[in-house]
C-alpha atoms as a PDB file:
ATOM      1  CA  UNK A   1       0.000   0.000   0.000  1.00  0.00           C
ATOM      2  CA  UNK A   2       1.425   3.494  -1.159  1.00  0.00           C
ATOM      3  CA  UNK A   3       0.201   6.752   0.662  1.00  0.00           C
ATOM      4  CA  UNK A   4       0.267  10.225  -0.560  1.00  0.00           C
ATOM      5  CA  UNK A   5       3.099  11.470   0.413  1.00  0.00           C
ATOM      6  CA  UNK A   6       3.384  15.515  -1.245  1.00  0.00           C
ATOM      7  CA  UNK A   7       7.134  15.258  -0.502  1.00  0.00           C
ATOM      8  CA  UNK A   8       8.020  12.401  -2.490  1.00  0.00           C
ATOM      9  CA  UNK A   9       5.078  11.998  -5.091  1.00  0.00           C
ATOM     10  CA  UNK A  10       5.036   8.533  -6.293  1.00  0.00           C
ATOM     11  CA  UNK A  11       6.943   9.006 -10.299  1.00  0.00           C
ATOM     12  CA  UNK A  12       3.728   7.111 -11.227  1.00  0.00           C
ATOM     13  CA  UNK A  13       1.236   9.180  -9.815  1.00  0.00           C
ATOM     14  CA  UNK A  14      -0.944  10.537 -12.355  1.00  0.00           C
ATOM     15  CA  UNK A  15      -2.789  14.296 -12.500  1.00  0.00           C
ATOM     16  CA  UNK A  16      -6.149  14.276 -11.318  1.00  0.00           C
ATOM     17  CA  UNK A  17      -7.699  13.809 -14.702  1.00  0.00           C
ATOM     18  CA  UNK A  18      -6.382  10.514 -15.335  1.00  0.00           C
ATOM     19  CA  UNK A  19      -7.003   8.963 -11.996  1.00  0.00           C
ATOM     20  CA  UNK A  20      -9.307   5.635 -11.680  1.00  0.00           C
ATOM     21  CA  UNK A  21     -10.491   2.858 -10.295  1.00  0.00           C
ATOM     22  CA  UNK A  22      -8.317  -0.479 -10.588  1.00  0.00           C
ATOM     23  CA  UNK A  23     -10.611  -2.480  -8.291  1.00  0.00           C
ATOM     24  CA  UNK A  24     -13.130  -2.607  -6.719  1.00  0.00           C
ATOM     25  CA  UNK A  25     -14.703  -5.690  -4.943  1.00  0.00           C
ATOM     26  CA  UNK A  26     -16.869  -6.852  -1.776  1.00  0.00           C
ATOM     27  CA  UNK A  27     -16.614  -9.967   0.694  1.00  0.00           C
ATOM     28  CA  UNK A  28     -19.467 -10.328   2.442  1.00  0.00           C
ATOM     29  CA  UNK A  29     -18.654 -10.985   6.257  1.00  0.00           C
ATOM     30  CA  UNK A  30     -20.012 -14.522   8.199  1.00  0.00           C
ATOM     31  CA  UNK A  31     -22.891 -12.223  10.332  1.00  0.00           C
ATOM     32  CA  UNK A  32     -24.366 -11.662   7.017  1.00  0.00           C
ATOM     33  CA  UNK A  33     -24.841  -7.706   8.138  1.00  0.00           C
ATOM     34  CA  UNK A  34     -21.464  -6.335   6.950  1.00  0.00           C
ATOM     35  CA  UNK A  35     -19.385  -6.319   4.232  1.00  0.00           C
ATOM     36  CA  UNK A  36     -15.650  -5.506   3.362  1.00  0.00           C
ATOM     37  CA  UNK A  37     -15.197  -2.940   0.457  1.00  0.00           C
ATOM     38  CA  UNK A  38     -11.787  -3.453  -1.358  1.00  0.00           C
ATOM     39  CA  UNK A  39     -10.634  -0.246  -3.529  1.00  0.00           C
ATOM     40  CA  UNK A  40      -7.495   0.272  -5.441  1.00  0.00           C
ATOM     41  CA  UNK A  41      -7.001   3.363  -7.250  1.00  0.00           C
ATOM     42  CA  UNK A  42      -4.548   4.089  -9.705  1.00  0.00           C
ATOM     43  CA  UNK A  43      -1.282   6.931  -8.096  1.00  0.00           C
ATOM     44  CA  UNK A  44      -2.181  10.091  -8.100  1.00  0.00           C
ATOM     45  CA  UNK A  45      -0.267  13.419  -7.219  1.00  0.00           C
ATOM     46  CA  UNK A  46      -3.761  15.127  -5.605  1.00  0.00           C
ATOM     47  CA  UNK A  47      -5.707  13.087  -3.128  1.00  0.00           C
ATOM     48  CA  UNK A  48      -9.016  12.703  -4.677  1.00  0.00           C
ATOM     49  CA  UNK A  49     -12.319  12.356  -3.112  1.00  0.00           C
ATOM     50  CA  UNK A  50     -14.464   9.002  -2.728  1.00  0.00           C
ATOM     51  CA  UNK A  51     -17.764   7.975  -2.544  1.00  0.00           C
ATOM     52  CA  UNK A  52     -19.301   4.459  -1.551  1.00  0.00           C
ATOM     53  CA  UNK A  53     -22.603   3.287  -1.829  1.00  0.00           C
ATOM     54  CA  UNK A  54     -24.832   0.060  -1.570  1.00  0.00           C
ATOM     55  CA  UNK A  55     -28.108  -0.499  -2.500  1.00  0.00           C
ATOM     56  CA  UNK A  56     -30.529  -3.067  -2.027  1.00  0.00           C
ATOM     57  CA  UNK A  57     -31.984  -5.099  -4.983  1.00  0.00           C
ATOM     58  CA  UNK A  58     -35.191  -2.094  -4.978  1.00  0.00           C
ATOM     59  CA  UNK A  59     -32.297   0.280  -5.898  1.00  0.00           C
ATOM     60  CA  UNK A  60     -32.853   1.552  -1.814  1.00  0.00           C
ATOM     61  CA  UNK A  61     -29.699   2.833  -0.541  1.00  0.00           C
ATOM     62  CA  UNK A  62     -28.771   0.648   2.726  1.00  0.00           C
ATOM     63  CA  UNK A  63     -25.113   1.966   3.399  1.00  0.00           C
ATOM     64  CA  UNK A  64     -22.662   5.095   2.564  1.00  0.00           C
ATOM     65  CA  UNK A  65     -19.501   6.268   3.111  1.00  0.00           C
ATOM     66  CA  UNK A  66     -17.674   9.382   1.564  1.00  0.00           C
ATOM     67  CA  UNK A  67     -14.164  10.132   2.484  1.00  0.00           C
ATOM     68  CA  UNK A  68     -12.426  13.322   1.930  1.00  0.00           C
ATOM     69  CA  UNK A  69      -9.180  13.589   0.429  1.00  0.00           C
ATOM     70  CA  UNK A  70      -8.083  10.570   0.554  1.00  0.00           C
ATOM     71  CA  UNK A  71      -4.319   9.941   0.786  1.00  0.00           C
ATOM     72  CA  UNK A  72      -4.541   5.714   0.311  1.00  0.00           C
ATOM     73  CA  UNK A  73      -4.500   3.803  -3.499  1.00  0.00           C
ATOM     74  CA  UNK A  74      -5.337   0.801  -2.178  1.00  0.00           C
ATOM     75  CA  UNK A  75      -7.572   0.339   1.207  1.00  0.00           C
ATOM     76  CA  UNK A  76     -10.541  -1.898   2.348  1.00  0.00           C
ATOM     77  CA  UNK A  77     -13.481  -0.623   4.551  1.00  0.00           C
ATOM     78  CA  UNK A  78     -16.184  -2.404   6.660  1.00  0.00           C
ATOM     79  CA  UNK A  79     -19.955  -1.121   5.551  1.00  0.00           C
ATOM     80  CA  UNK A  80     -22.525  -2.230   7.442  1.00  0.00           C
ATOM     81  CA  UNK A  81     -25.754  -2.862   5.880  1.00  0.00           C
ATOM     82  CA  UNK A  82     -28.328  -1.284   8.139  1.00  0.00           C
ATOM     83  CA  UNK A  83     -31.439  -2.552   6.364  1.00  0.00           C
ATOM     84  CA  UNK A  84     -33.270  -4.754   8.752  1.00  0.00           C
ATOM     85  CA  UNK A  85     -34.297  -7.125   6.464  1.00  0.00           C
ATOM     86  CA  UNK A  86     -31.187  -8.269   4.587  1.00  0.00           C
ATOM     87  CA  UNK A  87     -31.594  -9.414   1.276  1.00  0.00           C
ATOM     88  CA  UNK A  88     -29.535 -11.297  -0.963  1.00  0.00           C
ATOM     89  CA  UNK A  89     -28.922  -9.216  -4.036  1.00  0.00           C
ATOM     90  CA  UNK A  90     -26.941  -6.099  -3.829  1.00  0.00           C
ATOM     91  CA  UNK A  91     -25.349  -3.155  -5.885  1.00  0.00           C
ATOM     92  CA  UNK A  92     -22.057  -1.196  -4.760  1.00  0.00           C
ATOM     93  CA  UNK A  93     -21.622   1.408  -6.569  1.00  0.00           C
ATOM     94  CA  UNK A  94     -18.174   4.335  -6.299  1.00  0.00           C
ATOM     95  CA  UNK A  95     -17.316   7.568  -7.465  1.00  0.00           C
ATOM     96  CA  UNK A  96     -13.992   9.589  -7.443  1.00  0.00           C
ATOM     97  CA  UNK A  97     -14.285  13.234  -7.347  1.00  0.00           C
ATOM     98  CA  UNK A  98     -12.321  16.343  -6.864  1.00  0.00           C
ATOM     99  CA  UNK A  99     -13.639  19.146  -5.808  1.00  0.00           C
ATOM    100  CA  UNK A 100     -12.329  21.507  -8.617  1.00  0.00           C
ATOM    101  CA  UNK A 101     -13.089  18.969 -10.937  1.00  0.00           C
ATOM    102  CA  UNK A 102     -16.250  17.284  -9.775  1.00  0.00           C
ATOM    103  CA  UNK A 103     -16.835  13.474 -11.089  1.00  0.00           C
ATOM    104  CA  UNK A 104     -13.872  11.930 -12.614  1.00  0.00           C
ATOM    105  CA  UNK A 105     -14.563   8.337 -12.451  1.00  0.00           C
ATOM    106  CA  UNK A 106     -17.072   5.828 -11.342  1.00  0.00           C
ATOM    107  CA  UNK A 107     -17.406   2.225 -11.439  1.00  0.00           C
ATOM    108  CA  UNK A 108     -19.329  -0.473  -9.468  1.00  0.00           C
ATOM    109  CA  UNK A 109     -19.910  -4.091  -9.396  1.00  0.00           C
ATOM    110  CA  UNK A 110     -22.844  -6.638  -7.899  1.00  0.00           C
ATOM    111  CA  UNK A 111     -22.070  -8.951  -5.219  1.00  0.00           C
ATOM    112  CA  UNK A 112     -24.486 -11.476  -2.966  1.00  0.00           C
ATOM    113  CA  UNK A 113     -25.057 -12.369   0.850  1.00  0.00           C
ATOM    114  CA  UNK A 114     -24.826 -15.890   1.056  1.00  0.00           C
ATOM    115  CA  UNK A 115     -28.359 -17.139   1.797  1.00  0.00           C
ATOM    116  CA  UNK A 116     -27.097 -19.151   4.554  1.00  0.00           C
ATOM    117  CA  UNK A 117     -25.644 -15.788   6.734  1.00  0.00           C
ATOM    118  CA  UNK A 118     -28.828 -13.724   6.315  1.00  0.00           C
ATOM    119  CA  UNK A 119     -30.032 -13.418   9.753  1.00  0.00           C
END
């Protein structure tokens, strides 16, 4: 894991323009209520913005997160999933941002709670 560092920029780092996702996946903890968010981002010389959501299979959002100037390219974070009645099928969907430049990327993938940890 590289952090921002605006000292010694990584000689990879790109300008805020270029900046994007390289990954982006869930794993669904064993309680069935929470769920690990893996991101990797591509270097950049600016920290950029991030936003995090999930929503349910109605298109209901059931968890966010935002965090501001971020300084990490790669980092995982717990969501919880604060619908009472957990369902099976859900949507995570991310956006990058600066706030200059607004939106500069998003991307998002689908992902399940194993029927067998839904509470």
């Amino acid at each position: 894991m590289s952090r921002f560092n605006p000292f010694q920029p990584n000689e990879n780092a790109l300008p805020p323009e270029q900046v994007r996702f390289v990954d982006v996946h869930v794993e669904p903890w064993p309680d069935g209520r929470r769920v690990r968010v893996h991101l990797t981002l591509t270097p950049f010389q600016q920290p950029p913005d991030l936003e995090v959501a999930i929503l349910d299979g109605q298109g209901r959002e059931v968890s966010h997160i935002a965090i501001i100037e971020n300084i990490d390219d790669h980092f995982v974070v717990t969501m919880h999933l604060r619908d009472p009645e957990t369902q099976s099928d859900y949507r995570l969907e991310a956006r990058l941002s600066y706030q200059s430049k607004g939106t500069i990327a998003q991307t998002g993938c689908t992902f399940q709670i194993p029927p067998e940890t839904i509470p």
